[in-house]
N, C-alpha and C. Protein backbone atom coordinates (compact mmCIF):
# COMPACT_ATOMS: atom_id res chain seq x y z
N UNK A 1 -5.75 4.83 14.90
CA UNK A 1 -6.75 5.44 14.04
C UNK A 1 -6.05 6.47 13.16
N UNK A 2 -6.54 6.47 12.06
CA UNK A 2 -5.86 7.60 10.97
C UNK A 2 -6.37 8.94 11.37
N UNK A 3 -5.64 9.67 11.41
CA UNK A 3 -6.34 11.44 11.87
C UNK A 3 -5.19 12.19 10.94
N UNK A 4 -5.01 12.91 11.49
CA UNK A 4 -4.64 14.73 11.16
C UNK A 4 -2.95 14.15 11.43
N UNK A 5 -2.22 14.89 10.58
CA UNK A 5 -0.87 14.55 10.73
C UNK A 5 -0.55 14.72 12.23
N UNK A 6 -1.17 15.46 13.14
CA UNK A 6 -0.34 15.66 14.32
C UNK A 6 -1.03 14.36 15.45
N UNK A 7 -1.79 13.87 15.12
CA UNK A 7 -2.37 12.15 15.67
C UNK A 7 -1.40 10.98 15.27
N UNK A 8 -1.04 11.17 14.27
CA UNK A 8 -0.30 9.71 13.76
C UNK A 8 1.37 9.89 14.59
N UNK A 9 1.57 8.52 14.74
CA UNK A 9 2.55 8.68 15.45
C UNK A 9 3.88 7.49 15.00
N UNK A 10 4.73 7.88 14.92
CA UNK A 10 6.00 6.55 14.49
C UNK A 10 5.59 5.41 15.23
N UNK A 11 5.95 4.56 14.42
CA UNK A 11 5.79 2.96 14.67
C UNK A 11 4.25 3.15 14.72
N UNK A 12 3.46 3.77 14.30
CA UNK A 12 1.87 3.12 14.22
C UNK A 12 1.66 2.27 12.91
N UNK A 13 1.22 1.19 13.37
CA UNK A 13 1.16 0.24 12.08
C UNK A 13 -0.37 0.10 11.32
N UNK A 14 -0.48 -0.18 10.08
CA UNK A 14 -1.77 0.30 9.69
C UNK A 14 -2.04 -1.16 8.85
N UNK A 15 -2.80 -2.23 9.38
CA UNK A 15 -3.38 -3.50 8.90
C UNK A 15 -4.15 -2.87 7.44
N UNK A 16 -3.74 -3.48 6.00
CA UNK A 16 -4.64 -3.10 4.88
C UNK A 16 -5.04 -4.45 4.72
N UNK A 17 -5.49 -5.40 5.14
CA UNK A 17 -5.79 -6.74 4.72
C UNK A 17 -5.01 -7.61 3.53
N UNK A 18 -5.96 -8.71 3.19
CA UNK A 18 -5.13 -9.50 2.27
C UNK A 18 -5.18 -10.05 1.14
N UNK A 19 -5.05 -10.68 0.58
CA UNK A 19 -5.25 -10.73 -0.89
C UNK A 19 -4.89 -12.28 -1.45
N UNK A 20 -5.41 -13.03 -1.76
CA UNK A 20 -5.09 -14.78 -2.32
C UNK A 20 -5.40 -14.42 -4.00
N UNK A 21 -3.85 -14.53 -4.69
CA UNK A 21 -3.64 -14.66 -5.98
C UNK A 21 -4.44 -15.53 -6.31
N UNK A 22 -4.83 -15.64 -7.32
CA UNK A 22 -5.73 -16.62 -8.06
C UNK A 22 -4.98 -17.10 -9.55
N UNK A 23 -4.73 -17.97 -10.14
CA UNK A 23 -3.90 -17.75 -11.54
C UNK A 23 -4.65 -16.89 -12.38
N UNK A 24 -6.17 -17.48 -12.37
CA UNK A 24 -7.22 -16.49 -13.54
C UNK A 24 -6.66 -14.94 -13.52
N UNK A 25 -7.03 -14.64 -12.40
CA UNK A 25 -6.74 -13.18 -12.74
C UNK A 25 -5.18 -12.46 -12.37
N UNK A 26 -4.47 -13.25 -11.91
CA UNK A 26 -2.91 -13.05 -12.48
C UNK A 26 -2.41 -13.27 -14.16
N UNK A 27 -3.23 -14.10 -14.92
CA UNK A 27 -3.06 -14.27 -16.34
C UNK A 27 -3.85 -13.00 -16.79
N UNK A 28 -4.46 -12.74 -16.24
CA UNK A 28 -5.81 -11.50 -17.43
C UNK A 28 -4.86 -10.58 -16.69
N UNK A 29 -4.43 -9.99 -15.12
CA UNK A 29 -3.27 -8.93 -15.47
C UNK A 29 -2.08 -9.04 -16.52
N UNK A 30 -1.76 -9.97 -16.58
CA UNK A 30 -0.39 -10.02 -17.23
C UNK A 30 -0.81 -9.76 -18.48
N UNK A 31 -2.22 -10.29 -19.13
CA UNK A 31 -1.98 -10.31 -20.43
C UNK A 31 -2.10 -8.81 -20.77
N UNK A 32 -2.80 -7.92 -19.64
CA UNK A 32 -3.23 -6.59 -20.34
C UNK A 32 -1.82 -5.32 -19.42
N UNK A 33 -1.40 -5.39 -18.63
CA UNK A 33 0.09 -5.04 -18.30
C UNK A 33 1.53 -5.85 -18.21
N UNK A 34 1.57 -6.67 -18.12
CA UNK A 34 2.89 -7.53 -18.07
C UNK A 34 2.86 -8.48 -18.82
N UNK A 35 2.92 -8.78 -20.05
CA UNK A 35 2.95 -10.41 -20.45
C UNK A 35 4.11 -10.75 -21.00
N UNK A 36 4.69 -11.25 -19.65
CA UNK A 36 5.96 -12.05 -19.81
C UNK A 36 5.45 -13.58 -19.72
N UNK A 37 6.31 -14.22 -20.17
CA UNK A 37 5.93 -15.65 -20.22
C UNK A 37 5.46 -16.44 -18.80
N UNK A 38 6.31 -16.01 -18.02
CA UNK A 38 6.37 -16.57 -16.55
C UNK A 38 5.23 -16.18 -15.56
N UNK A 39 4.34 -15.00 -16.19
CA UNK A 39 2.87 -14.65 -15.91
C UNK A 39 1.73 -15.10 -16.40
N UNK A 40 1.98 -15.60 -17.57
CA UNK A 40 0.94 -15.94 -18.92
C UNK A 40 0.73 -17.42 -18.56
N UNK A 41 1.49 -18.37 -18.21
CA UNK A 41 0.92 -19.61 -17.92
C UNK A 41 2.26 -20.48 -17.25
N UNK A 42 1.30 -21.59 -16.64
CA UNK A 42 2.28 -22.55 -15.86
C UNK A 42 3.22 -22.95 -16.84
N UNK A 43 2.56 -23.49 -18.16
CA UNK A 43 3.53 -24.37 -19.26
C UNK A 43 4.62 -23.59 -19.32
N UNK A 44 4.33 -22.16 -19.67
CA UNK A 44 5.46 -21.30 -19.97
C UNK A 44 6.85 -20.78 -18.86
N UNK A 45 5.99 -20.59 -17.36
CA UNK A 45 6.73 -20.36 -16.42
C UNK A 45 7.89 -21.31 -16.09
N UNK A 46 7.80 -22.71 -16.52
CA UNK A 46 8.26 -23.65 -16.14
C UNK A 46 10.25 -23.93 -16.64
N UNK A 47 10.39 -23.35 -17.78
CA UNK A 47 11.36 -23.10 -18.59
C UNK A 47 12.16 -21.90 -17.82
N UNK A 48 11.66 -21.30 -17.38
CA UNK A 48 12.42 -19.75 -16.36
C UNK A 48 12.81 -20.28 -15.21
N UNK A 49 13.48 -19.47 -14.45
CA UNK A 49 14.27 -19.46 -12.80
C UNK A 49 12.99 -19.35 -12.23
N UNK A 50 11.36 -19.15 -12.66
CA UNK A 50 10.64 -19.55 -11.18
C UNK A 50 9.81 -20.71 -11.59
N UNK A 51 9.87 -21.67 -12.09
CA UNK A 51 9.17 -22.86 -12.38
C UNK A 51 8.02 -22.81 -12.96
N UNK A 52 7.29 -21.96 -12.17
CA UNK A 52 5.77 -22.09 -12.31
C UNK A 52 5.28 -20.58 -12.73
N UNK A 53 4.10 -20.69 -13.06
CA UNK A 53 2.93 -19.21 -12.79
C UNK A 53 3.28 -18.16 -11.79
N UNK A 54 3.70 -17.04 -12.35
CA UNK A 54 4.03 -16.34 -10.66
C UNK A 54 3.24 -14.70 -11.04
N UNK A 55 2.71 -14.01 -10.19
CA UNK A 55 2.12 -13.05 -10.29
C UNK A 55 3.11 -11.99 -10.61
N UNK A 56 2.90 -11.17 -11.70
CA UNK A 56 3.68 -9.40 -12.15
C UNK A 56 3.90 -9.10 -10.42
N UNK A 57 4.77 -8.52 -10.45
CA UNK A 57 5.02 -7.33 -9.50
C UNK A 57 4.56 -6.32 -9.48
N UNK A 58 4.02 -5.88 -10.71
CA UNK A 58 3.30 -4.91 -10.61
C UNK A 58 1.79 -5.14 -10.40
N UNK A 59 1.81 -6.59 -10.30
CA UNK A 59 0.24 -7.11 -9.81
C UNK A 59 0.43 -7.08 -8.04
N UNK A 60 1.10 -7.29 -7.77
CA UNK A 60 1.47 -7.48 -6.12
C UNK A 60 1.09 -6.12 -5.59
N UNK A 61 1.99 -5.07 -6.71
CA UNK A 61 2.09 -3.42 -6.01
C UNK A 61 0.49 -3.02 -6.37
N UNK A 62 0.08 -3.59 -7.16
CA UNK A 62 -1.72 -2.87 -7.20
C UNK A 62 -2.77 -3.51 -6.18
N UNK A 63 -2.10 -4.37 -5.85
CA UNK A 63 -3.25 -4.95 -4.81
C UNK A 63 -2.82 -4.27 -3.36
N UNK A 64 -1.49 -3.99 -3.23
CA UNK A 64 -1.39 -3.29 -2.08
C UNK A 64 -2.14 -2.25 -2.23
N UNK A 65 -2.14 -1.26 -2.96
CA UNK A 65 -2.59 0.12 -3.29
C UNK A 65 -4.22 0.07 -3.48
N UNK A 66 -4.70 -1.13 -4.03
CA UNK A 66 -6.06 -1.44 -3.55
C UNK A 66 -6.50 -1.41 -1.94
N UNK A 67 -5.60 -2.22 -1.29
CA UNK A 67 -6.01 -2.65 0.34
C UNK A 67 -6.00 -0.86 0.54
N UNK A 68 -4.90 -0.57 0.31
CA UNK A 68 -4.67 0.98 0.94
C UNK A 68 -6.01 1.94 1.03
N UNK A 69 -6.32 1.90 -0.49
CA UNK A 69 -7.29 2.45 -1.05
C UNK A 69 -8.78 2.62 0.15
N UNK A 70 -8.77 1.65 -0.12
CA UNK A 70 -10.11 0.17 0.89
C UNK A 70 -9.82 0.87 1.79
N UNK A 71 -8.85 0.52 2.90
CA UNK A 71 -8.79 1.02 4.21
C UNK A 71 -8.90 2.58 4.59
N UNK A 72 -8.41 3.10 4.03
CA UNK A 72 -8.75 4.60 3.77
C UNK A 72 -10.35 5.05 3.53
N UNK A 73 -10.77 4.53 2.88
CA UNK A 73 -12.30 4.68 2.58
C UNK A 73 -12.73 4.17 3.85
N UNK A 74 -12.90 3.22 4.17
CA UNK A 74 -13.21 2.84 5.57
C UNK A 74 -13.05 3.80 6.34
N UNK A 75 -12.22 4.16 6.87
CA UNK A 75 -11.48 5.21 8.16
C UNK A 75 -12.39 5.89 7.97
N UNK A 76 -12.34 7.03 6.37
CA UNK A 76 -13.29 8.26 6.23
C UNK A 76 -14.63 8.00 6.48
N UNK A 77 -15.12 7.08 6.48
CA UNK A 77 -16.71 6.36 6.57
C UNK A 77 -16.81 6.34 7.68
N UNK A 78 -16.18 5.84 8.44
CA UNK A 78 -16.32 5.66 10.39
C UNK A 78 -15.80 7.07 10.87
N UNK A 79 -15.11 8.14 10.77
CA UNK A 79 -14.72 9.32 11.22
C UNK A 79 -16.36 9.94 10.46
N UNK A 80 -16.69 9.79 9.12
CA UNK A 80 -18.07 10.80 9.02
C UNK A 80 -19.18 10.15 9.95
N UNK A 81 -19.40 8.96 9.97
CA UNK A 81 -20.37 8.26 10.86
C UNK A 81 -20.44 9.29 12.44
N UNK A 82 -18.97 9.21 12.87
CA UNK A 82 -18.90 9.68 14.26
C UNK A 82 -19.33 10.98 14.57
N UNK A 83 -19.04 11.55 13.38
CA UNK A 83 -19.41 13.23 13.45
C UNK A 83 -17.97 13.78 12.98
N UNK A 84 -16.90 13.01 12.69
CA UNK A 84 -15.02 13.64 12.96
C UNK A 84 -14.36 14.16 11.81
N UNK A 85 -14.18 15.36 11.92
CA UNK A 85 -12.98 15.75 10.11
C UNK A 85 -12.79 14.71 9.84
N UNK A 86 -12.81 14.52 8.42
CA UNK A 86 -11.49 13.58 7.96
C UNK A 86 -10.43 14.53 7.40
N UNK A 87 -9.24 14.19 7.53
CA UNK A 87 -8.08 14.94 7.12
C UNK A 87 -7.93 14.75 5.67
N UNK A 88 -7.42 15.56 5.04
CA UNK A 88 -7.12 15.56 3.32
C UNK A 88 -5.80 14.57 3.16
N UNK A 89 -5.55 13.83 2.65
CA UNK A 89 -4.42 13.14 2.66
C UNK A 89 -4.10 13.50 1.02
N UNK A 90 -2.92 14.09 0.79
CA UNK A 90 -2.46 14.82 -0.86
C UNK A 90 -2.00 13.45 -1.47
N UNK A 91 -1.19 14.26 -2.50
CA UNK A 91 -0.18 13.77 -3.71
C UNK A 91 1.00 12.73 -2.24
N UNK A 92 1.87 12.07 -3.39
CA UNK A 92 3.02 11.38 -2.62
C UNK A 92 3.95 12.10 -3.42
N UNK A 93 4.88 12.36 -2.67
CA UNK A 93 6.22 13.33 -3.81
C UNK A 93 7.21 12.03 -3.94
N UNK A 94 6.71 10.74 -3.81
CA UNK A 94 7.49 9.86 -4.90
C UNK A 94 7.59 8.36 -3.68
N UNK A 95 8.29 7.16 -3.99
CA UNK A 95 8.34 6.27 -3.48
C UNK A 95 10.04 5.68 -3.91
N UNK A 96 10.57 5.15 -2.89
CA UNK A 96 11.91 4.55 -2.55
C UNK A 96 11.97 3.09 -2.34
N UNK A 97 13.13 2.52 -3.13
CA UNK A 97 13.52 1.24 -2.47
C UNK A 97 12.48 -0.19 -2.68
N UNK A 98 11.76 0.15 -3.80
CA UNK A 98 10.59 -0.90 -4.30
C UNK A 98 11.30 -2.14 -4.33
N UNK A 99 10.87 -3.32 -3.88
CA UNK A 99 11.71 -4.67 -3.88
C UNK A 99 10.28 -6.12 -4.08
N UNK A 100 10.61 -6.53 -4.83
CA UNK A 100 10.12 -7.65 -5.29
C UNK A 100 10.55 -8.76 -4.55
N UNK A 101 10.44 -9.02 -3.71
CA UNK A 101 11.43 -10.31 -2.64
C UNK A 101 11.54 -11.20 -2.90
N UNK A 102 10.29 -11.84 -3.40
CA UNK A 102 10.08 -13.54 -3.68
C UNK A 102 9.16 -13.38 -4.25
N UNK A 103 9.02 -14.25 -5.36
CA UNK A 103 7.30 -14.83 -6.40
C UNK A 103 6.60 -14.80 -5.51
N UNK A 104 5.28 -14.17 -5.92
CA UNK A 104 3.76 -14.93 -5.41
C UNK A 104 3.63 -15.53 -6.69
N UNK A 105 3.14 -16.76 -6.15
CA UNK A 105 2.60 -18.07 -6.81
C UNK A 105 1.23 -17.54 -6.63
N UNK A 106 0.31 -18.58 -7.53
CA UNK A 106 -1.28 -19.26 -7.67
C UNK A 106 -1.52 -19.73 -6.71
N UNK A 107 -2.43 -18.81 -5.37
CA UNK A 107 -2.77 -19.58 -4.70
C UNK A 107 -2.35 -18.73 -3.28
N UNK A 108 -0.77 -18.13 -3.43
CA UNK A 108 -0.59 -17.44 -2.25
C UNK A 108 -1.53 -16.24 -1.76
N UNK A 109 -1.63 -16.22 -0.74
CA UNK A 109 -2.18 -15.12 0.10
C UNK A 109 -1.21 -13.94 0.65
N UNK A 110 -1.16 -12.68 -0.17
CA UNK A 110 -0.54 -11.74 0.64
C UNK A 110 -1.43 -10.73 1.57
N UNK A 111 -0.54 -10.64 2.36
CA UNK A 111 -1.19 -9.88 3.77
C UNK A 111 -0.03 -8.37 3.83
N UNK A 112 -0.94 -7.51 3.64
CA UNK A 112 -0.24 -6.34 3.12
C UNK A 112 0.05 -5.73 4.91
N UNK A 113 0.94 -4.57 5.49
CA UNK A 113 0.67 -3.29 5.97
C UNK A 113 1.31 -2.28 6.02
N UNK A 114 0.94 -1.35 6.58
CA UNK A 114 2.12 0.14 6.48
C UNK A 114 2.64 0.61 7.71
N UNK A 115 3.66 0.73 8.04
CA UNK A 115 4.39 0.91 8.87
C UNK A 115 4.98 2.40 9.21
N UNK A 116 4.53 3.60 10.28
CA UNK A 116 4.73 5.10 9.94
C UNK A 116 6.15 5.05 10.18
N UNK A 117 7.46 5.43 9.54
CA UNK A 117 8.91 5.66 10.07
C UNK A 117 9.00 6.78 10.14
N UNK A 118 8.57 7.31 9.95
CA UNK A 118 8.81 8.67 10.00
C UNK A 118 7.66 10.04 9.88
N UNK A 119 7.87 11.41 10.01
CA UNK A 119 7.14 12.26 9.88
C UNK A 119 7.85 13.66 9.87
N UNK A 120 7.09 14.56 9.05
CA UNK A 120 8.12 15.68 8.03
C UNK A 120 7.02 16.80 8.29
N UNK A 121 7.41 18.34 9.03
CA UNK A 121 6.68 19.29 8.79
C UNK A 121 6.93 19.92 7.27
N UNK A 122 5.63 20.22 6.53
CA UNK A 122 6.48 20.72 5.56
C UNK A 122 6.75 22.47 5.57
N UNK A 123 7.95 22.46 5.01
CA UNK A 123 8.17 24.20 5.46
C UNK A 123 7.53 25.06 4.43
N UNK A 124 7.52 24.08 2.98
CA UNK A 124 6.56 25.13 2.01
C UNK A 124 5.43 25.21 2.13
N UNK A 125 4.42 24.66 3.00
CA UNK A 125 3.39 24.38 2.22
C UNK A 125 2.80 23.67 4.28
N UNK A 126 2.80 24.89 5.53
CA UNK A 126 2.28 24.50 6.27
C UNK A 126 1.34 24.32 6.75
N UNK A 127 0.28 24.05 6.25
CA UNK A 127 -0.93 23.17 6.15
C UNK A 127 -0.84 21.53 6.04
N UNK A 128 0.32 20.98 5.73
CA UNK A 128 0.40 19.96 5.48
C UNK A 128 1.73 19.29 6.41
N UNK A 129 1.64 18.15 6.01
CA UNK A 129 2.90 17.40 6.91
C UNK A 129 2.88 16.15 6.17
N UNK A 130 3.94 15.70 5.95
CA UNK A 130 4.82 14.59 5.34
C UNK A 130 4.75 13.13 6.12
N UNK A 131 3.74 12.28 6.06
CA UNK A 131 4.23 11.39 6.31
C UNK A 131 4.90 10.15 5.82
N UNK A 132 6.07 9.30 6.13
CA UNK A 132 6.62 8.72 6.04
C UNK A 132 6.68 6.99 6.08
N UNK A 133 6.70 6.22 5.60
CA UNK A 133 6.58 4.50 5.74
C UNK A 133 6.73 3.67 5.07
N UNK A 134 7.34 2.56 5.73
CA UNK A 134 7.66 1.55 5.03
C UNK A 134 6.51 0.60 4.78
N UNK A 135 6.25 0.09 3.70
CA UNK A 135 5.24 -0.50 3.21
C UNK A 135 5.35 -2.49 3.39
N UNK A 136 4.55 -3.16 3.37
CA UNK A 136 5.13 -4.53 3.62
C UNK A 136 4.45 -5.68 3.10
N UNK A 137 4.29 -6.71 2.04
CA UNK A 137 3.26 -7.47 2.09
C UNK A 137 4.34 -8.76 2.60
N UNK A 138 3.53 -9.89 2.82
CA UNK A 138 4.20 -10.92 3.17
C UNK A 138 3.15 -12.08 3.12
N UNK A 139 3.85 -13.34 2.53
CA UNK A 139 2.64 -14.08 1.71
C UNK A 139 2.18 -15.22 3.18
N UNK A 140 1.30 -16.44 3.19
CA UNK A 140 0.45 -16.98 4.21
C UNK A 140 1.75 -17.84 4.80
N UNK A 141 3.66 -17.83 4.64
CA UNK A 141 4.15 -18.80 5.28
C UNK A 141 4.88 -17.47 6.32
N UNK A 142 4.30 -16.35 6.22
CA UNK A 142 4.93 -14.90 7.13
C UNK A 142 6.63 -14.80 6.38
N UNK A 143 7.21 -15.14 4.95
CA UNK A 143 7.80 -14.58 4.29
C UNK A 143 7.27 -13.23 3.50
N UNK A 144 8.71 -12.38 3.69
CA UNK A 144 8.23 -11.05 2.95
C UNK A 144 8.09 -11.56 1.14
N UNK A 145 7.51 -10.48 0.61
CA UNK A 145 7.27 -10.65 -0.49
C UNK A 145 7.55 -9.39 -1.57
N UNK A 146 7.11 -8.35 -0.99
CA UNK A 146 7.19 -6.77 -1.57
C UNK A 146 7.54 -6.08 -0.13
N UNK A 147 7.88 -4.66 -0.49
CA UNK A 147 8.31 -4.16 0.12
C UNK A 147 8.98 -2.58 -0.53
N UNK A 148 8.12 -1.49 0.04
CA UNK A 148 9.00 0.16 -0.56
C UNK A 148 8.59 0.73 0.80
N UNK A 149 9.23 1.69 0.42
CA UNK A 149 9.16 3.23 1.62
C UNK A 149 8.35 4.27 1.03
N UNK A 150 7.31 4.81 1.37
CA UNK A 150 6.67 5.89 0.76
C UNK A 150 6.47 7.29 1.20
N UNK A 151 6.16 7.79 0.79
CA UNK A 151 6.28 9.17 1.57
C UNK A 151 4.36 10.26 0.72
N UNK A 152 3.80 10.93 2.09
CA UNK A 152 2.35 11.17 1.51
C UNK A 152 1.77 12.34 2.49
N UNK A 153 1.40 13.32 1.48
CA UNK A 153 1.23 14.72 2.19
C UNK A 153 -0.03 14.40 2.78
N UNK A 154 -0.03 14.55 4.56
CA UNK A 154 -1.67 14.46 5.14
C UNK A 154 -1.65 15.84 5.73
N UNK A 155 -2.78 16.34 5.68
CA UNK A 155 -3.92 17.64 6.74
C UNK A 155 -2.99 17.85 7.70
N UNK A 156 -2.56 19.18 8.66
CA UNK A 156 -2.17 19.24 9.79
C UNK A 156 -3.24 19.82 10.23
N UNK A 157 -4.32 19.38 11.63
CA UNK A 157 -4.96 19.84 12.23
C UNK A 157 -5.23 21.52 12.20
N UNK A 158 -6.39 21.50 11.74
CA UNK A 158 -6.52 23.41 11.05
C UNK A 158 -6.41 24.05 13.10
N UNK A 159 -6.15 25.57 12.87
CA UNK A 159 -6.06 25.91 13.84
C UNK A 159 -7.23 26.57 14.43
N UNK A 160 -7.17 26.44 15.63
CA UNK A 160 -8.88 26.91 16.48
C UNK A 160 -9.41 28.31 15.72
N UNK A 161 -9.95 28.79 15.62
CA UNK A 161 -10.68 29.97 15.52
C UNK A 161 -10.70 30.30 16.34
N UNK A 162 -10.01 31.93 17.24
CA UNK A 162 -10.32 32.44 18.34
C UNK A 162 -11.63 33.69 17.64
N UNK A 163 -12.89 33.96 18.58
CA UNK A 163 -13.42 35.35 18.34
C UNK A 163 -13.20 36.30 18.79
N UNK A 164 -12.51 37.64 18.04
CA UNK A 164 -12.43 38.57 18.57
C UNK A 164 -13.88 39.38 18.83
């Protein structure tokens, strides 16, 4: 379960669901952020090193960041349901190691998740804590596909109120 930086724990893995490219709307991304030929249509893809229609990468990285999105909203919805804080989750002070692995084609299904490697008190700013992860999609034959490391300021559990 997502909580307060001091709940999450290394190696907790976080399922964001999945996603089946469609060409339609891999062509309407490309045409309005990426329009390289090899996005814009099969005829065209076919002449390049990937044969066919293959989805932007930067279409791959928005659908992760969609699932993310999604799942996050969820969490906060079931923690307010229960009665439970939700923790503030900040800014990201940046992302590492972005990799494009293999085409998604028309048709593939990527299955995104996040993986915690790590976790960072922060010393400026202790209210907060750094967490750490490698990010993963991988399309319906369980080949990777994308893949970065991210890093994302969450809540550290506020401290009790004693009454004097």
């Amino acid at each position: 379960m997502i909580g307060y930086f001091e709940d999450i724990e290394e190696g907790f893995e976080l399922p964001l669901g999945s996603h089946t490219f469609l060409a339609e709307e891999m062509i309407a991304f490309a045409k309005e952020f990426d329009p390289q030929v090899f996005h814009l249509s099969d005829g065209g893809a076919q002449g390049t090193h990937f044969g066919r229609l293959c989805a932007s990468g930067w279409h791959t990285a928005s659908m992760y960041m969609s699932k993310l999105v999604q799942t996050f909203q969820e969490y906060d919805e079931t923690f307010q349901r229960e009665g439970k804080a939700v923790a503030k989750r900040g800014p990201s002070p940046g992302f590492e190691d972005l990799r494009w692995i293999r085409p998604v084609f028309a048709g593939d299904t990527i299955t995104y998740k996040s993986v915690v490697s790590g976790k960072t008190e922060s010393r400026s700013r202790p209210e907060w804590g750094i967490i750490h992860a490698e990010n993963h999609g991988t399309n319906q034959n369980g080949e990777p596909v994308f893949f970065f490391k991210s890093n994302v300021f969450l809540e550290r559990r506020p401290a009790p109120h004693i009454a004097t």
